[in-house]
Protein backbone atom coordinates (compact mmCIF):
# COMPACT_ATOMS: atom_id res chain seq x y z
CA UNK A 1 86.97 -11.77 -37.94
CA UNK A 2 84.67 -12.58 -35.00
CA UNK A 3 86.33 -9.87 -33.01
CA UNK A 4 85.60 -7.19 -35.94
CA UNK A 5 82.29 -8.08 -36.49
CA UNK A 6 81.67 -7.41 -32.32
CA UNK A 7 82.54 -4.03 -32.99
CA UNK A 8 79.87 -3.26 -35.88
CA UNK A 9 78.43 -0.74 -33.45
CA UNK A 10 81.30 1.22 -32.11
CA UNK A 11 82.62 1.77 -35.64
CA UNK A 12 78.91 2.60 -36.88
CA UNK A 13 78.25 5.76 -34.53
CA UNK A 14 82.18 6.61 -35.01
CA UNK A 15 81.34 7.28 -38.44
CA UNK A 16 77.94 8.52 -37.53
CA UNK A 17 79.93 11.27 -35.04
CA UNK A 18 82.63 11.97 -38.06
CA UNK A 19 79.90 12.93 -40.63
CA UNK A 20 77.85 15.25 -38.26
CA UNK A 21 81.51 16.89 -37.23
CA UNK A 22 82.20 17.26 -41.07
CA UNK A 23 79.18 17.95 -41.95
CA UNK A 24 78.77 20.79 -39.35
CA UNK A 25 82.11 22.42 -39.89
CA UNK A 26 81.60 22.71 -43.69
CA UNK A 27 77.75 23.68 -43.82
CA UNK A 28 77.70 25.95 -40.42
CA UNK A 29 81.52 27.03 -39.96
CA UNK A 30 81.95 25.79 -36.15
CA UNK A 31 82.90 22.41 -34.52
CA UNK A 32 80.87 20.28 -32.52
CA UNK A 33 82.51 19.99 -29.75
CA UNK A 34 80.06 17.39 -27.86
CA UNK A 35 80.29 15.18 -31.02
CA UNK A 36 83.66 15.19 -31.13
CA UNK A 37 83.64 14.21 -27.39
CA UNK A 38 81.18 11.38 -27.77
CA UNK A 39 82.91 9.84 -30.88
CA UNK A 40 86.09 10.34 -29.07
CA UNK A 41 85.32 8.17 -26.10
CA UNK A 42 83.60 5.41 -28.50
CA UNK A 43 86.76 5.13 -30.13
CA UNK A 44 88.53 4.67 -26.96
CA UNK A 45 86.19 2.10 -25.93
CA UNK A 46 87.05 0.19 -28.58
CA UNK A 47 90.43 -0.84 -27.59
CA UNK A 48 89.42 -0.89 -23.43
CA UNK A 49 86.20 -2.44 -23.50
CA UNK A 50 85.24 -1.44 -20.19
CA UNK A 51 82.24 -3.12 -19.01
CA UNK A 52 80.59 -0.39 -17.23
CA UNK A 53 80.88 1.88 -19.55
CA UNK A 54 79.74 -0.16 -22.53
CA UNK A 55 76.48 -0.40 -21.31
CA UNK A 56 76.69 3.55 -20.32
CA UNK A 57 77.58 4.54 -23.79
CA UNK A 58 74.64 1.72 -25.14
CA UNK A 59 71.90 2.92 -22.85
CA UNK A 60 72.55 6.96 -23.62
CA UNK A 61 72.70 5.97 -27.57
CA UNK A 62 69.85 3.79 -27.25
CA UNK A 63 67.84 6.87 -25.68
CA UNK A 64 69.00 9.12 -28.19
CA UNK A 65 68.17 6.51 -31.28
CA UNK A 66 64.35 6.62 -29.67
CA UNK A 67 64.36 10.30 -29.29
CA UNK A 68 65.48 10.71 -32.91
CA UNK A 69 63.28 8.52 -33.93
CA UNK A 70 60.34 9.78 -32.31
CA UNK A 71 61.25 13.22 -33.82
CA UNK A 72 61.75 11.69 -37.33
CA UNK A 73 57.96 11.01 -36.73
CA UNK A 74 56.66 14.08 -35.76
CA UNK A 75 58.61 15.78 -38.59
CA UNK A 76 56.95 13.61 -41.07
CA UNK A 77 53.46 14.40 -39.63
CA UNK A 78 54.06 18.27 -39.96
CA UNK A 79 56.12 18.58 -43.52
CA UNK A 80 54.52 15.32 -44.95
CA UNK A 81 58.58 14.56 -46.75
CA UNK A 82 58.36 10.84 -46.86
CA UNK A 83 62.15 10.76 -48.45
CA UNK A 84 63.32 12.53 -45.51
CA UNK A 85 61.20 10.58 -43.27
CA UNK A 86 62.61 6.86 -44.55
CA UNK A 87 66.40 8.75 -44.59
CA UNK A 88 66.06 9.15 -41.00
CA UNK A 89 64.02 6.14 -40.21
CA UNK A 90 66.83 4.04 -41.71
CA UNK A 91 69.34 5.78 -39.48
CA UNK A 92 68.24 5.90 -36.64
CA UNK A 93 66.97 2.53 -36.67
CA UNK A 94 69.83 0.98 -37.66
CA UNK A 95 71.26 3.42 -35.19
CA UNK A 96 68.55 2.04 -32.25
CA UNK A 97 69.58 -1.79 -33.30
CA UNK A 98 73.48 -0.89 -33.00
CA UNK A 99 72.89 0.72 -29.53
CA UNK A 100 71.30 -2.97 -28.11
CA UNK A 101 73.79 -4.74 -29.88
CA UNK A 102 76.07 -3.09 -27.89
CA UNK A 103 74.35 -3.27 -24.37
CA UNK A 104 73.65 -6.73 -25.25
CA UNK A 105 77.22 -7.12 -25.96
CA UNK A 106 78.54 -5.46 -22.79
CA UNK A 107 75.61 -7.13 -20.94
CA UNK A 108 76.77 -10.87 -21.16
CA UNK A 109 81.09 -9.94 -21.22
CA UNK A 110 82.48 -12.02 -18.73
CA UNK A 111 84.78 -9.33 -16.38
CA UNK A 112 88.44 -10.98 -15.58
CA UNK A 113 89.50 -9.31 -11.92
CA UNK A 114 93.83 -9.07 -11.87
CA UNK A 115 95.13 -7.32 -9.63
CA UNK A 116 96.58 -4.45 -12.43
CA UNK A 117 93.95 -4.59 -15.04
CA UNK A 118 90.24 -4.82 -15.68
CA UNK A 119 89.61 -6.65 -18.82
CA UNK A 120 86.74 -8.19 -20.22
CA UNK A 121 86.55 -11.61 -22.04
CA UNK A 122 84.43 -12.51 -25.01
């Protein structure tokens, strides 16, 4: 359970990333290819847990919660839509607080050295 419950963020922008590549294919007609790519290598950080690129992946969401944010804001002050103002605030906040969970996370992993494999430890 403790091991599911480190994940939280991975599997929260993996389901961020499917719903804009669903959402874009039915409402525009193309794929998203650079969403596709970024959830892609989430989920395969899931099962590798590399270190490095934990807090990679953290740092570039964490920047692009802000950013998001930030626009959210400047949205609000020029349409004045308060509903779509909390919608976004609430996701990308909760998408800002996932991102340093997981730099946190990758942060304080302990890094086992063998002479085939690069693992971290929790």
């Amino acid at each position: 359970m403790k091991k599911l419950l480190e994940t939280i963020p991975e599997f929260y922008y993996i389901g961020l990333g499917a719903f804009t590549i669903i959402n874009d294919y039915y409402a525009n007609g193309y794929n998203n290819y650079l969403a596709l790519l970024i959830t892609w290598l989430i989920f395969l950080q899931v099962f590798y847990k590399h270190k490095l690129l934990g807090l990679l992946y953290g740092n570039v969401l964490t920047l692009f919660s802000v950013y998001m944010l930030l626009n959210a804001f400047s949205d609000y002050r020029e349409t004045g839509s308060s509903g779509q103002l909390f919608f976004n605030a609430v996701v990308f906040g909760a998408g800002f607080l996932m991102a340093v969970a997981m730099v946190y996370k990758f942060a304080v992993a302990e890094s086992r050295y063998n002479e085939n494999e690069l693992t971290i430890t929790y």
